[in-house]
N, C-alpha and C. Protein backbone atom coordinates (compact mmCIF):
# COMPACT_ATOMS: atom_id res chain seq x y z
N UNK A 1 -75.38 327.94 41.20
CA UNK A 1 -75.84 327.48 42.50
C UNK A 1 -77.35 327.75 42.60
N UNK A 2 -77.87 326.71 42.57
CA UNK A 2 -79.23 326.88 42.91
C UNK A 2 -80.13 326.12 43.95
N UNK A 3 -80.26 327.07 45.07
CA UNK A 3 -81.30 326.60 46.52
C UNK A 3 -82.63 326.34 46.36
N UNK A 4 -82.70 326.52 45.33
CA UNK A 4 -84.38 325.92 45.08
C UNK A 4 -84.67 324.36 45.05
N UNK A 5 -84.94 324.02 45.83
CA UNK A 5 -85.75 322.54 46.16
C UNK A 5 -87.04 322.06 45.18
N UNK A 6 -86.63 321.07 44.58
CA UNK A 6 -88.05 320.65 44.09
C UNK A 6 -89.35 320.80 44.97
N UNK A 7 -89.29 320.47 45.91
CA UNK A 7 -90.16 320.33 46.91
C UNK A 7 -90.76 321.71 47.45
N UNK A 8 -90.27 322.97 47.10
CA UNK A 8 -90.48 323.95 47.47
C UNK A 8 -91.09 324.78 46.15
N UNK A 9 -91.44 324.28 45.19
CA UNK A 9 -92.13 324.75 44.19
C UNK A 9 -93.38 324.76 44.40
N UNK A 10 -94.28 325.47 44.06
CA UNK A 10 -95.86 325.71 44.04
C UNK A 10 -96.16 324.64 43.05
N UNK A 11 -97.68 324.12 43.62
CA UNK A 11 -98.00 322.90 43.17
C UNK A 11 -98.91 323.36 41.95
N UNK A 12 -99.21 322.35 40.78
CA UNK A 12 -100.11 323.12 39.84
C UNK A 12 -101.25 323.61 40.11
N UNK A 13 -101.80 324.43 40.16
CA UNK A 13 -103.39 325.37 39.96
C UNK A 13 -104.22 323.82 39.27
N UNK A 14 -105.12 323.70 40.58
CA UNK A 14 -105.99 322.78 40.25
C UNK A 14 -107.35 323.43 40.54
N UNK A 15 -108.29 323.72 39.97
CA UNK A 15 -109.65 324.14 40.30
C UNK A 15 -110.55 323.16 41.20
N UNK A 16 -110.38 321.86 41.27
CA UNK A 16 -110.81 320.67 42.34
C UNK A 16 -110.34 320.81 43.82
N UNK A 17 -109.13 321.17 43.41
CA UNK A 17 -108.42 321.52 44.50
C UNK A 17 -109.13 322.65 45.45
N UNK A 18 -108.92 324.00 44.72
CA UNK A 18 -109.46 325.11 45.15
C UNK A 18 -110.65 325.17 45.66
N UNK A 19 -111.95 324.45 45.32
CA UNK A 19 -113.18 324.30 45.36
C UNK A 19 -113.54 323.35 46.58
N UNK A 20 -112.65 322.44 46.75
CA UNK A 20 -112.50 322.06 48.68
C UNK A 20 -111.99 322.72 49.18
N UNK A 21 -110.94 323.41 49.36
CA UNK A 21 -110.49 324.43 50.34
C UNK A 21 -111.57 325.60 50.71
N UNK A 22 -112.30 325.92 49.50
CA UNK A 22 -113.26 326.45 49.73
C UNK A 22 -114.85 325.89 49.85
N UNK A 23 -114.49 324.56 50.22
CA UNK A 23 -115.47 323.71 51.08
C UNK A 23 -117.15 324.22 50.38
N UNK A 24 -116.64 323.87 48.83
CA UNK A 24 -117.47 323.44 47.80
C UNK A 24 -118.27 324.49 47.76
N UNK A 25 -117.92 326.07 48.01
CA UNK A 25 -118.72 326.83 48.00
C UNK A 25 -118.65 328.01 46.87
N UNK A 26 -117.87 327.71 45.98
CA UNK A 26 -117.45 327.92 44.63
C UNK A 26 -117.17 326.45 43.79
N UNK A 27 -117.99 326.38 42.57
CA UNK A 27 -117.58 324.90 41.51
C UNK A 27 -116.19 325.15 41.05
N UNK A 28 -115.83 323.94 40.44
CA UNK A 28 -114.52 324.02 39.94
C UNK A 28 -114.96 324.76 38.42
N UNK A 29 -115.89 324.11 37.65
CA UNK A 29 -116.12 325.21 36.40
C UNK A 29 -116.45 326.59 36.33
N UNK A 30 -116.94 327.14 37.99
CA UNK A 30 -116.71 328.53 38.02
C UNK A 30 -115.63 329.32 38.14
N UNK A 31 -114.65 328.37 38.96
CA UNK A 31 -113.23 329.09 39.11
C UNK A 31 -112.43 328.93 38.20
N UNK A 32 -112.44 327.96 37.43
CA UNK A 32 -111.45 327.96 35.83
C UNK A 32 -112.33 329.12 35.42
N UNK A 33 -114.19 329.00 35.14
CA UNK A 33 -114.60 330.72 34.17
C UNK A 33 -113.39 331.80 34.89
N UNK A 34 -113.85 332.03 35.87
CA UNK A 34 -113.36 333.32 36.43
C UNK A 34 -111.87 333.69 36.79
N UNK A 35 -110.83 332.50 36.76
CA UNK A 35 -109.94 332.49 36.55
C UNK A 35 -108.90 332.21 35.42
N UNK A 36 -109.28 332.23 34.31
CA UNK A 36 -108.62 331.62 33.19
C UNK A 36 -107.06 331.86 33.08
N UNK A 37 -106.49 332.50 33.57
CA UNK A 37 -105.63 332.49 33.46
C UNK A 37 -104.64 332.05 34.18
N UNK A 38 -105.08 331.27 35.05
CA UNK A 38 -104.44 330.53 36.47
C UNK A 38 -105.01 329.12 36.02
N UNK A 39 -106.12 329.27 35.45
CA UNK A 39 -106.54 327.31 35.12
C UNK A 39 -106.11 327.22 33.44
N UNK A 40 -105.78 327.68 32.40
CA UNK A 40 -106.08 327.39 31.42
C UNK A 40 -105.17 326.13 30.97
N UNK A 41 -104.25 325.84 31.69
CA UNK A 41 -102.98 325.07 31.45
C UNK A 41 -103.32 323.76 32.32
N UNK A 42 -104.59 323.82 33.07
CA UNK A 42 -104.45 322.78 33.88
C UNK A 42 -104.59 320.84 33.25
N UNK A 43 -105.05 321.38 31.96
CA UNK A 43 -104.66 319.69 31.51
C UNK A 43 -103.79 319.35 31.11
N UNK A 44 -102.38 320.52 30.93
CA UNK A 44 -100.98 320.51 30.84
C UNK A 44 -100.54 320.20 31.64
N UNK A 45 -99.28 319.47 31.69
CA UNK A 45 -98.25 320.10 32.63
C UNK A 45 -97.46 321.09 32.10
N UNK A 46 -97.13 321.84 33.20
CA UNK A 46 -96.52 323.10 33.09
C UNK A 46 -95.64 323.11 34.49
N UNK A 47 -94.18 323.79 34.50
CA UNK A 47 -93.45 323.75 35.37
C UNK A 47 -93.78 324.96 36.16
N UNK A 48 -94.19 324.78 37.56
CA UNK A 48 -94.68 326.10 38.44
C UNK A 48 -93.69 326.95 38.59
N UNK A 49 -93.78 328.47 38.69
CA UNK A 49 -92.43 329.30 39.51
C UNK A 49 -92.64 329.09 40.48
N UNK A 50 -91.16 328.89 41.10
CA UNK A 50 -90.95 329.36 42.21
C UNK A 50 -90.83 330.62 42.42
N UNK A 51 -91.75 331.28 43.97
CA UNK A 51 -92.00 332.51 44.32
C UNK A 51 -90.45 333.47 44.48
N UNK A 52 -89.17 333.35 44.29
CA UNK A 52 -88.28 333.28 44.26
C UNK A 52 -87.80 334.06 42.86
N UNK A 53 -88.52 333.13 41.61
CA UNK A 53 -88.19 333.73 40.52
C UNK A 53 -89.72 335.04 39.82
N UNK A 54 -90.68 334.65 40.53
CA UNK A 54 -91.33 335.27 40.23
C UNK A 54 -91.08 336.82 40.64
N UNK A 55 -90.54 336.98 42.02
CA UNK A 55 -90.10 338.00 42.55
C UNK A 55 -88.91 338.57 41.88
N UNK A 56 -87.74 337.88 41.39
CA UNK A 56 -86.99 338.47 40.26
C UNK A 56 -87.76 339.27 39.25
N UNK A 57 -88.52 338.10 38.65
CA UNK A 57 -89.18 338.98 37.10
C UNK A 57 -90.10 340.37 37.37
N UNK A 58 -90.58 340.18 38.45
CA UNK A 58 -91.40 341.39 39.16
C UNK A 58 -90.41 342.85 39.43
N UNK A 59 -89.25 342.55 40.19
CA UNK A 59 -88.00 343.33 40.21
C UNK A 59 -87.09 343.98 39.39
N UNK A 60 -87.41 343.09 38.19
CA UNK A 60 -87.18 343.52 36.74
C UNK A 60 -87.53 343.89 35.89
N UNK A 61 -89.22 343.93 35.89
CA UNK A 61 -89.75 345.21 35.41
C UNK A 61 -89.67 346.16 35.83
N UNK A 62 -89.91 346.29 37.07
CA UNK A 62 -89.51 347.24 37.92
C UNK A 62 -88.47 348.32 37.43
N UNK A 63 -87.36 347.77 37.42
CA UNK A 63 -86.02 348.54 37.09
C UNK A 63 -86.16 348.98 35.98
N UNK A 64 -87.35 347.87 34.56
CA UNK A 64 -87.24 348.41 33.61
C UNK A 64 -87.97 349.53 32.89
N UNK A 65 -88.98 349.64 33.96
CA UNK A 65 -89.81 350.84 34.08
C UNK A 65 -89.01 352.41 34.95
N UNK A 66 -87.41 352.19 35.29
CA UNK A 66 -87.04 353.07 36.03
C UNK A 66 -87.31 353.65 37.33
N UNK A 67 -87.74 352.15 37.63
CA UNK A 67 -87.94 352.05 39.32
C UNK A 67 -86.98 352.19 39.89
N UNK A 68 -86.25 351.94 40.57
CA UNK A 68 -84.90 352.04 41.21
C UNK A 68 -85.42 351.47 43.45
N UNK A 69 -85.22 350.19 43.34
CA UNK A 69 -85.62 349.50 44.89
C UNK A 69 -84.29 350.29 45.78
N UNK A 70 -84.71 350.68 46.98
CA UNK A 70 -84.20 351.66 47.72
C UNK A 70 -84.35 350.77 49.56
N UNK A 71 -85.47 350.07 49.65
CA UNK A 71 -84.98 349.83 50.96
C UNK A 71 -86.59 348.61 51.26
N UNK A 72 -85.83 347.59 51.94
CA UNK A 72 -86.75 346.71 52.13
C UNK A 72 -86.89 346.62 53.82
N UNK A 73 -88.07 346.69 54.33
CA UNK A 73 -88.04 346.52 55.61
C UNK A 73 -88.87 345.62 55.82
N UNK A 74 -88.94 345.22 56.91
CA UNK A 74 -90.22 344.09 57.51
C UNK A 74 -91.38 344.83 58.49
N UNK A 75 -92.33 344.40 58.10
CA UNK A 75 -93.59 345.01 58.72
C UNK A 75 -94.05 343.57 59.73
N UNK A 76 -93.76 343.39 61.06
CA UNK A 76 -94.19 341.96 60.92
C UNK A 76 -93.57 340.84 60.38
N UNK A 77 -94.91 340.06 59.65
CA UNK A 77 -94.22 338.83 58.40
C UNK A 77 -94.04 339.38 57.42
N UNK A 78 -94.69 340.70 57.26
CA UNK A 78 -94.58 341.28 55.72
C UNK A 78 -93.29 342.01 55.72
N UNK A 79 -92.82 341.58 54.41
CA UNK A 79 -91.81 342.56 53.41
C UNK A 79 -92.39 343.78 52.82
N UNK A 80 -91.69 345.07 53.23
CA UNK A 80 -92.29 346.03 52.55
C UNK A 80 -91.47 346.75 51.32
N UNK A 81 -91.47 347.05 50.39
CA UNK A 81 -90.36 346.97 49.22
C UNK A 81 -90.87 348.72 48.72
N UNK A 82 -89.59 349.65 49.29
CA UNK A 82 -89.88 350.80 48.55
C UNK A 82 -89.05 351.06 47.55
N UNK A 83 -89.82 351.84 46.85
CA UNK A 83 -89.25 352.12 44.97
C UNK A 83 -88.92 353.79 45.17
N UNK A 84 -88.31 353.93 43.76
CA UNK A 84 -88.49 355.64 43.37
C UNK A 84 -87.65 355.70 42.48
N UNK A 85 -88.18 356.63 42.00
CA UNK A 85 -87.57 357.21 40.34
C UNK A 85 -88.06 358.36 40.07
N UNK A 86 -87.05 359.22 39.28
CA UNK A 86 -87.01 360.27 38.84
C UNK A 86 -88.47 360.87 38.11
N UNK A 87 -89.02 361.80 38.67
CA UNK A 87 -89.72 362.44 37.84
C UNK A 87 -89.80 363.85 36.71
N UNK A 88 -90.04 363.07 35.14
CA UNK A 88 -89.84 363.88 34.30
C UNK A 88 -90.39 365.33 34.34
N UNK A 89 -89.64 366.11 34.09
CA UNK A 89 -90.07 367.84 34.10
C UNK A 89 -90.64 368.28 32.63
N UNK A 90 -92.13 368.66 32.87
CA UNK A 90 -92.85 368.98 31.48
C UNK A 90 -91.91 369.87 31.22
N UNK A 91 -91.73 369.68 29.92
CA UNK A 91 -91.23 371.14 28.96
C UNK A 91 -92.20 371.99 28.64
N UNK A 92 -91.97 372.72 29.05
CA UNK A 92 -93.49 373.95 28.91
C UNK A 92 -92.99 375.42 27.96
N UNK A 93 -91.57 375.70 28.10
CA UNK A 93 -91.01 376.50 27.33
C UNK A 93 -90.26 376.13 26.15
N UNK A 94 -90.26 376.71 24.93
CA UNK A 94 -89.72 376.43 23.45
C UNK A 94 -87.86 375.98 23.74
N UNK A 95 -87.63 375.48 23.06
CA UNK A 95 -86.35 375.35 23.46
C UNK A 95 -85.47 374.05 24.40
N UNK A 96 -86.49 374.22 25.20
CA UNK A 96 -86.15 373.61 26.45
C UNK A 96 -86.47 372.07 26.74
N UNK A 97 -85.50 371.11 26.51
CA UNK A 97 -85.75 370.30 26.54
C UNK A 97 -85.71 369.18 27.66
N UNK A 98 -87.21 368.33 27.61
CA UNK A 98 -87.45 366.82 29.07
C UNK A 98 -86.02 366.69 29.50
N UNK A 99 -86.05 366.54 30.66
CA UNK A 99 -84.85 365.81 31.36
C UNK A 99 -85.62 365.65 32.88
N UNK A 100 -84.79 364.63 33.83
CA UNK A 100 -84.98 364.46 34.69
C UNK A 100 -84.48 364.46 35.45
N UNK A 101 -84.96 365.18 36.77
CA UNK A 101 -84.41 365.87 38.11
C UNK A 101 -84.60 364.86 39.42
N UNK A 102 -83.87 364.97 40.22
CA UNK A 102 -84.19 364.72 41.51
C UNK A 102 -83.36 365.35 42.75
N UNK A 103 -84.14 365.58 43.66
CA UNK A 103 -83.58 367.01 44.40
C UNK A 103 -85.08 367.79 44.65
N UNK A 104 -84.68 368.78 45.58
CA UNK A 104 -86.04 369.77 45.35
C UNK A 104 -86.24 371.29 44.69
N UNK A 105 -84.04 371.55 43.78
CA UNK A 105 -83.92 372.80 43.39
C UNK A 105 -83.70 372.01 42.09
N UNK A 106 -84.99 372.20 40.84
CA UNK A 106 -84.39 371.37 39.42
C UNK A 106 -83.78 372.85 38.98
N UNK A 107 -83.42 374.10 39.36
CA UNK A 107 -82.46 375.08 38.57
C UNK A 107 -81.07 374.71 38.73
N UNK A 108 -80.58 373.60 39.54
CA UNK A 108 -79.15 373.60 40.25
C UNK A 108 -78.82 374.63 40.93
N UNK A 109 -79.84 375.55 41.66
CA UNK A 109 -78.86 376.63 42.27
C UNK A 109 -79.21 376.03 43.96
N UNK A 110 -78.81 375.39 44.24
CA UNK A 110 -79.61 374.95 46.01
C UNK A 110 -78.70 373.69 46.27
């Protein structure tokens, strides 16, 4: 099942484009320099993400960095997206080996 609308896809990164919106006060060959990585494809076509999937792949590093998403609220129009994950305990004594705690007693006695 997929709700994604053609029509609701982001249109390609055009530097002509950008350079009227900004009412010719940046060139289009300055914003491809300074953007290359948003123009480099522009004599391609290339299929845009939708903000939809981009927010997946973003969510999924996330997790794969051992983020762990905990609670989304609205600020306003804004989405505010809090994270957290465990922080590793230096091993500082012989023997004793990294692991990770969460809590505020890492002996287990609390």
């Amino acid at each position: 099942m997929n709700s994604v609308k053609q029509e609701d896809l982001p249109k390609q990164a055009n530097p002509e484009v950008a350079s009227k919106k900004l009412q010719g006060s940046l060139s289009p060959e300055f914003i491809k320099k300074e953007f290359p990585d948003l123009y480099k494809n522009s004599g391609q076509s290339r299929r845009p993400r939708h903000p939809a999937e981009q927010l997946q792949d973003f969510l999924n590093e996330m997790g794969r960095s051992s983020w762990e998403l905990i609670e989304i609220s609205e600020l306003g129009p804004l989405q505010m997206f809090f994270f957290k994950r465990l922080k590793p305990i230096a091993s500082n004594q012989p023997g004793r080996q990294n692991r990770k705690v969460s809590g505020s007693d890492a002996s287990g006695q609390g």
